[in-house]
Protein backbone atom coordinates (compact mmCIF):
# COMPACT_ATOMS: atom_id res chain seq x y z
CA UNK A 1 27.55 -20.59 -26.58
CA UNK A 2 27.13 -19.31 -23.45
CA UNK A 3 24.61 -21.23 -21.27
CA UNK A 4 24.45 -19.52 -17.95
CA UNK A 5 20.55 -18.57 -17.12
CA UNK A 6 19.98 -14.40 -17.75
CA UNK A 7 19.20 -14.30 -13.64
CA UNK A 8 23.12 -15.15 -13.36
CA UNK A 9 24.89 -13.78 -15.73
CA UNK A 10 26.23 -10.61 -15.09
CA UNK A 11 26.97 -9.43 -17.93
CA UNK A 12 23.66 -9.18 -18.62
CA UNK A 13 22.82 -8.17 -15.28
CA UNK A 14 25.04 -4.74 -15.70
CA UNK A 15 22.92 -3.87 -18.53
CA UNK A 16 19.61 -4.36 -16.69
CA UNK A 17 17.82 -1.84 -19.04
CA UNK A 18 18.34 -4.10 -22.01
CA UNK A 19 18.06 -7.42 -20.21
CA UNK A 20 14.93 -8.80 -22.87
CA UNK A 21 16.79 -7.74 -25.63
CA UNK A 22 20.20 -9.35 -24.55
CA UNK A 23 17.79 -12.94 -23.87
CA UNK A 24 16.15 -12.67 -27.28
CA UNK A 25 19.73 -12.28 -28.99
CA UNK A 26 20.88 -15.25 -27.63
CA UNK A 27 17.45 -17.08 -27.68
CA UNK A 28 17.96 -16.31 -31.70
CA UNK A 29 21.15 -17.77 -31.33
CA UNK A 30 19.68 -21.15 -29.94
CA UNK A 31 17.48 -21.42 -33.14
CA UNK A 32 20.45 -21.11 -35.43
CA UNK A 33 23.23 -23.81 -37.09
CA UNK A 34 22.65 -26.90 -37.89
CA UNK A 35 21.43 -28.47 -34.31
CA UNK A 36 19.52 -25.85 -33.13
CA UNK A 37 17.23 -26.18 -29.81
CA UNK A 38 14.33 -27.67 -30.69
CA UNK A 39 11.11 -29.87 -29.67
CA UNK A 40 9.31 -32.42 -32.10
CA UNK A 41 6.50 -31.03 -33.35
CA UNK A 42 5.03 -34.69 -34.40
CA UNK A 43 5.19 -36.22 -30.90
CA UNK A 44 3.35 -32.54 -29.55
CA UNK A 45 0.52 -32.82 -31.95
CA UNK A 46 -2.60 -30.65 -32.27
CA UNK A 47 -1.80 -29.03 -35.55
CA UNK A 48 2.03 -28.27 -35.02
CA UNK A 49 4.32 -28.89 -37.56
CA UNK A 50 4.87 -32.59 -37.72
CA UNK A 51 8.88 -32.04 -37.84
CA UNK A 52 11.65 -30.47 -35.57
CA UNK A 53 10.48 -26.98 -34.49
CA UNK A 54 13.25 -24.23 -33.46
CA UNK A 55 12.20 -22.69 -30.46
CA UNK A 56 12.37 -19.00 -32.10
CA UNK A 57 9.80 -20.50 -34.57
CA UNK A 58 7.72 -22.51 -32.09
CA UNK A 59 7.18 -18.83 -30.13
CA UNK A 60 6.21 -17.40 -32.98
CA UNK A 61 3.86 -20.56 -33.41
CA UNK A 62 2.53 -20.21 -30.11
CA UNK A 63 1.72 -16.30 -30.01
CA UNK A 64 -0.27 -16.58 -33.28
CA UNK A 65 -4.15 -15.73 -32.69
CA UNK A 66 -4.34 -18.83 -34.97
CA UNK A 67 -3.15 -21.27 -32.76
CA UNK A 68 -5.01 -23.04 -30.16
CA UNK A 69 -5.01 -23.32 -26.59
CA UNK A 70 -4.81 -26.96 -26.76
CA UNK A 71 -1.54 -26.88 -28.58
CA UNK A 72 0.39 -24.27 -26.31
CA UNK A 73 -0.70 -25.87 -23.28
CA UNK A 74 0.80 -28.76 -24.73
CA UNK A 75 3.80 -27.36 -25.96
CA UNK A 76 4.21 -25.43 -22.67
CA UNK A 77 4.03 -28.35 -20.72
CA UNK A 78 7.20 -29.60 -22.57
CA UNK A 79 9.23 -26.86 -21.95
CA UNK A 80 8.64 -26.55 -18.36
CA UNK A 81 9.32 -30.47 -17.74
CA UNK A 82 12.83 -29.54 -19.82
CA UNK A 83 13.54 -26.20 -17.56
CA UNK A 84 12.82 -28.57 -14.54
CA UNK A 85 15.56 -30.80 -15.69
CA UNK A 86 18.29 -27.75 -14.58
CA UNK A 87 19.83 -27.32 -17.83
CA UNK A 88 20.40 -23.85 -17.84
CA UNK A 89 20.00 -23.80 -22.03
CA UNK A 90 16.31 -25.02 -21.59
CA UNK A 91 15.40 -21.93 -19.02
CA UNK A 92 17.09 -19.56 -21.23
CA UNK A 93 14.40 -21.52 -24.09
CA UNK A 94 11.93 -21.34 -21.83
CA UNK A 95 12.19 -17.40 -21.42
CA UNK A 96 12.72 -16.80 -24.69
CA UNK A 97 9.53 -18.18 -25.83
CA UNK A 98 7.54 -16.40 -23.55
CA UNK A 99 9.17 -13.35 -24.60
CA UNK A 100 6.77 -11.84 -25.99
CA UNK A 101 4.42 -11.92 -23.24
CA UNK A 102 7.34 -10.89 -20.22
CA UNK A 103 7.93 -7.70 -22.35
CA UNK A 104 4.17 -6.93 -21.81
CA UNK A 105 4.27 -7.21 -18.18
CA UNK A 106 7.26 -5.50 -18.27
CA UNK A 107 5.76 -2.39 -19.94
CA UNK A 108 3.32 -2.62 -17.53
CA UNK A 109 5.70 -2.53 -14.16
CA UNK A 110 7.45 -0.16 -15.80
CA UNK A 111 4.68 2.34 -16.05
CA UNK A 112 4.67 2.11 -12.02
CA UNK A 113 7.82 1.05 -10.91
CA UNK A 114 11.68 3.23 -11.82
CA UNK A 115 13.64 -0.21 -10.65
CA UNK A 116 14.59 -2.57 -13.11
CA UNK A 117 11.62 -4.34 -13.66
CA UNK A 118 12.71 -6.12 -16.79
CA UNK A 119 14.95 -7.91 -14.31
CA UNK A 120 12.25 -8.56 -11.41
CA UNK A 121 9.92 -10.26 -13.78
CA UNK A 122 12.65 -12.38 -15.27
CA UNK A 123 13.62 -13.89 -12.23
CA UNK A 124 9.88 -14.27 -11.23
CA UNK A 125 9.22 -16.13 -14.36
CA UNK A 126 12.40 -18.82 -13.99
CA UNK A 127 11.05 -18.85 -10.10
CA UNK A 128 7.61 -19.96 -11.20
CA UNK A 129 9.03 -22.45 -13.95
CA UNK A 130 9.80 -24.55 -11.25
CA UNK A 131 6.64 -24.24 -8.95
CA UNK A 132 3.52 -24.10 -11.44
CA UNK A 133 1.12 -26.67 -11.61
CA UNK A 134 1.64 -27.68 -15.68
CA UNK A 135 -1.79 -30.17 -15.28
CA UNK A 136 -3.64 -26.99 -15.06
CA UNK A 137 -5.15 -25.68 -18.15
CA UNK A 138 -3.30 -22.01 -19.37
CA UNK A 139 0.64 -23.16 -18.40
CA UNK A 140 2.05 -19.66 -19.87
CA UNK A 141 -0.90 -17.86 -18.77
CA UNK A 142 -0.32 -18.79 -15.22
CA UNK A 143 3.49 -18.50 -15.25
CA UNK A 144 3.23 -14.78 -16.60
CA UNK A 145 0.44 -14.02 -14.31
CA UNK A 146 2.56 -15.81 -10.81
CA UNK A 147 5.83 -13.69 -12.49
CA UNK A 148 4.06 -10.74 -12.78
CA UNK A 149 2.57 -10.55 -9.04
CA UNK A 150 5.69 -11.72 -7.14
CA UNK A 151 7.38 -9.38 -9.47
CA UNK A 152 5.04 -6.55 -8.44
CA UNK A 153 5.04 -7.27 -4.64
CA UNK A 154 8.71 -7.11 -4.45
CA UNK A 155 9.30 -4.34 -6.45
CA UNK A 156 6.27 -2.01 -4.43
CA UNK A 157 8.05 -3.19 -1.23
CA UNK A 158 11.41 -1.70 -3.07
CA UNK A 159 9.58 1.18 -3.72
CA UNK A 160 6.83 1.93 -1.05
CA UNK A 161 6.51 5.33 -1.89
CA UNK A 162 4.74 4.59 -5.38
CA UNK A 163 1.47 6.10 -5.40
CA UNK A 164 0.69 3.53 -8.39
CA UNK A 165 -0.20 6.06 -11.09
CA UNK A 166 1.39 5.61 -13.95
CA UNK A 167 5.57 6.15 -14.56
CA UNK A 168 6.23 7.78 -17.60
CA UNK A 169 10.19 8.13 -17.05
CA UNK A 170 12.51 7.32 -19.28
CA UNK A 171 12.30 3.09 -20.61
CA UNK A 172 8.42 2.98 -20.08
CA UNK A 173 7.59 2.86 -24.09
CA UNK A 174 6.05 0.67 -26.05
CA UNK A 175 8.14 -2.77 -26.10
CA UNK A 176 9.38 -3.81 -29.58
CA UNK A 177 7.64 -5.73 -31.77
CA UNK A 178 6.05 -7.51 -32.41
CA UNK A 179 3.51 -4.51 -32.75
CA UNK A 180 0.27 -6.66 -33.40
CA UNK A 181 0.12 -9.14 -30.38
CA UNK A 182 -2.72 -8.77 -28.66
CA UNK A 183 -1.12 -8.00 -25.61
CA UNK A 184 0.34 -5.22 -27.07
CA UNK A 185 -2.89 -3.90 -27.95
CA UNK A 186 -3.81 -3.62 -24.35
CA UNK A 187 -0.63 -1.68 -23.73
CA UNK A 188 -1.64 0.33 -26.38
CA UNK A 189 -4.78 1.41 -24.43
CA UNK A 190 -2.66 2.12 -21.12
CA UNK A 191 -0.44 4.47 -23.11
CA UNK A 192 -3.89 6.27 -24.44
CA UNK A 193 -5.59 6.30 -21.02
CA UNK A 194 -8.21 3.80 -22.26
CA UNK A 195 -7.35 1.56 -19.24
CA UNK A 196 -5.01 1.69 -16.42
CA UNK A 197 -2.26 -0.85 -15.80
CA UNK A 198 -4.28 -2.87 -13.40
CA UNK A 199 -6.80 -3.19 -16.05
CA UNK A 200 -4.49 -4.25 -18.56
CA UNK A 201 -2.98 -6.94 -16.49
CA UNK A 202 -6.72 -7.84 -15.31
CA UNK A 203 -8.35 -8.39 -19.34
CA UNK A 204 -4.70 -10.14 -20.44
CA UNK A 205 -4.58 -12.90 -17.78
CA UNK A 206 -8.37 -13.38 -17.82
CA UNK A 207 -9.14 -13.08 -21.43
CA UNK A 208 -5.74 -14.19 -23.50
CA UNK A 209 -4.24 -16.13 -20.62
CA UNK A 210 -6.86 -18.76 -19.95
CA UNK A 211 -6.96 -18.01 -16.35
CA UNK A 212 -10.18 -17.52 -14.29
CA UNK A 213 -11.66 -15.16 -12.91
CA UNK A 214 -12.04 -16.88 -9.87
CA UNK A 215 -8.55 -17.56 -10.07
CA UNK A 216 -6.68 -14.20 -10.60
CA UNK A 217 -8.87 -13.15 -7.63
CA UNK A 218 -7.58 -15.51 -4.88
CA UNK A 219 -4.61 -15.03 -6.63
CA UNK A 220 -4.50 -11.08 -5.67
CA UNK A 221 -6.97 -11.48 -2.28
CA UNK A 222 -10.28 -9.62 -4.21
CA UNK A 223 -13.22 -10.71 -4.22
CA UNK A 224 -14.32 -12.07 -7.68
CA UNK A 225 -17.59 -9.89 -8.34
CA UNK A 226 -15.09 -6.67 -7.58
CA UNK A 227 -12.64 -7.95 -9.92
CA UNK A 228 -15.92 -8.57 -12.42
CA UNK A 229 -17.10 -5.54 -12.09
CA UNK A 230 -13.80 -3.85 -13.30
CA UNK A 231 -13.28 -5.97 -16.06
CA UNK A 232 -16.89 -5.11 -17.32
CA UNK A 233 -16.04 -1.52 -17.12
CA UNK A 234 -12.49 -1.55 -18.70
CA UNK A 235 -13.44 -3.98 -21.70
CA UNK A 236 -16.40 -1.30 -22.22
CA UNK A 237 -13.76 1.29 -22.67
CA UNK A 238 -11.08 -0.94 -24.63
CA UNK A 239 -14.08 -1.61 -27.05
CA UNK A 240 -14.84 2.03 -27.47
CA UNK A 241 -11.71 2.74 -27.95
CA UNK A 242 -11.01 -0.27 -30.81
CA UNK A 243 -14.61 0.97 -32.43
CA UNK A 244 -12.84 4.52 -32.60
CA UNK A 245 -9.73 3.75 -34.58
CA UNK A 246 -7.81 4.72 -31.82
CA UNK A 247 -5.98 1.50 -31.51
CA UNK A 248 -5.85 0.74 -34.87
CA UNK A 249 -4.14 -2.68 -35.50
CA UNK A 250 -4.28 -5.53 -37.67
CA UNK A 251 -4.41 -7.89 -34.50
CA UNK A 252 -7.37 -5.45 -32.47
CA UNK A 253 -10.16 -7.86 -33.60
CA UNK A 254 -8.41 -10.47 -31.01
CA UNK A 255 -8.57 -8.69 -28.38
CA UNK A 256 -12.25 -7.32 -29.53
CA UNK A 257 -13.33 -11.30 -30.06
CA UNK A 258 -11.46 -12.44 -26.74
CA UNK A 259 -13.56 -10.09 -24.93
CA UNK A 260 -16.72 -10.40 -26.36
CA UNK A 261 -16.50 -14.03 -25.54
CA UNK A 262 -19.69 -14.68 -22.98
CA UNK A 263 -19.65 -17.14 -20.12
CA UNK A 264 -16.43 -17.12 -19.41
CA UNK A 265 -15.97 -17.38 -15.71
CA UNK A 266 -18.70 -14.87 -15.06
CA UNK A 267 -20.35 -15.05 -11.77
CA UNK A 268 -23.93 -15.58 -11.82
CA UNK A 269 -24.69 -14.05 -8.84
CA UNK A 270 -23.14 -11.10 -6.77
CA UNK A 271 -20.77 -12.84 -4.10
CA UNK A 272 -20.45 -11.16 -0.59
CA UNK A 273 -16.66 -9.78 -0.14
């Protein structure tokens, strides 16, 4: 099999539009025959399967509503300590089990940016494996959220004529499934107008990511109360619009819990910019 990382290859790098498809082919790969890439689910604990777990299987493990923080932080911390180690077949791991949440951001650069931003977040995401802090609580959370902006900044400097309205051109639909993540949900509500992109990005990483508030604002130079402020307004209108039917979804009630969730890094009292 080949092992080169998907930043280098480029094969995959001619096909650009299709890069997160050609990584989850061979990511299936690495979860098939009879030593397939795996970690041992009874040395990671907290509910895991107590035998050898295929990373296909442990990403579909780790996006389940069911399973807690506790155990993907754990299991995250794993697989950046193996990415750090250089072997290119434990980055490609490492991006396949997160696929799930790069082809959300994805869909959401791609609904501002016409460059290949399948690619930009990608390389964002193998840059961060090797800079985030994996003692702090919400390891994916924070690598999605570090890929994402670096990702974003680079690609608006690319394109510095984007107004930052949404880009319906051609590539910009709904990423494959699976349908009912929760994260899909919210890109649901982009495509209906519910909530913008910013938004989106805003109630994922603050909500389903684990990371704070106070956080994703010095990450993105706002103040917090601002940032509060929007999310109040945009969960508002993602709850009206889950109360409405018109994000119908077997996995909506996440998202609806998530968000209803009180105390969760929520300033007590207005801050001064």
């Amino acid at each position: 099999m080949d092992r080169r990382t998907p930043a280098t290859d480029p094969a995959v790098a001619r096909r650009g539009e299709t890069l997160l498809n050609d990584i989850e082919y061979r990511f299936r790969l690495m979860g098939q025959g009879p030593s397939p890439m795996s970690v041992d689910g009874r040395s990671l604990g907290h509910g895991l399967p107590r035998r050898a777990i295929a990373l296909p299987e442990l990403s579909a493990i780790l996006m389940h509503p069911s399973c807690g923080y506790a155990a993907r932080d754990t299991a995250w911390r794993l697989l950046v300590q193996r990415a750090r180690t250089g072997d290119p077949a434990w980055r490609v791991g490492a991006v396949g089990v997160a696929l799930p949440g790069l082809r959300f951001k994805a869909y959401l650069l791609a609904k501002l940016f016409t460059a290949d931003v399948q690619a930009a977040i990608v390389e964002h995401f193998l840059r961060a494996l090797g800079t985030v802090d994996p003692a702090k609580p919400g390891v994916v959370g924070n690598l999605l959220s570090a890929a994402f902006s670096k990702a974003r900044a680079e690609l608006r400097e690319q394109e510095p004529a984007s107004s930052g309205a949404p880009n319906h051109a051609a590539g910009t639909s709904l990423p494959p499934t699976p349908y009912g993540h929760p994260d899909l949900v919210l890109a649901r509500a982009v495509t209906t107008g519910a909530i913008t992109v910013q938004e989106a990005e805003l109630i994922g990483a603050t909500y389903l990511e684990e990371v704070t508030l106070t956080a994703y604002a010095e990450r993105f130079g706002q103040p917090r109360w601002n940032l509060y402020k929007r999310r109040t307004a945009a969960v508002a209108r993602l709850k009206a619009a889950i109360e409405s039917g018109a994000l119908s979804d077997l996995y909506t009630d996440v998202v609806n819990e998530a968000t209803a969730t009180a105390g969760l890094d929520v300033p007590t009292a207005r801050k001064r910019p």
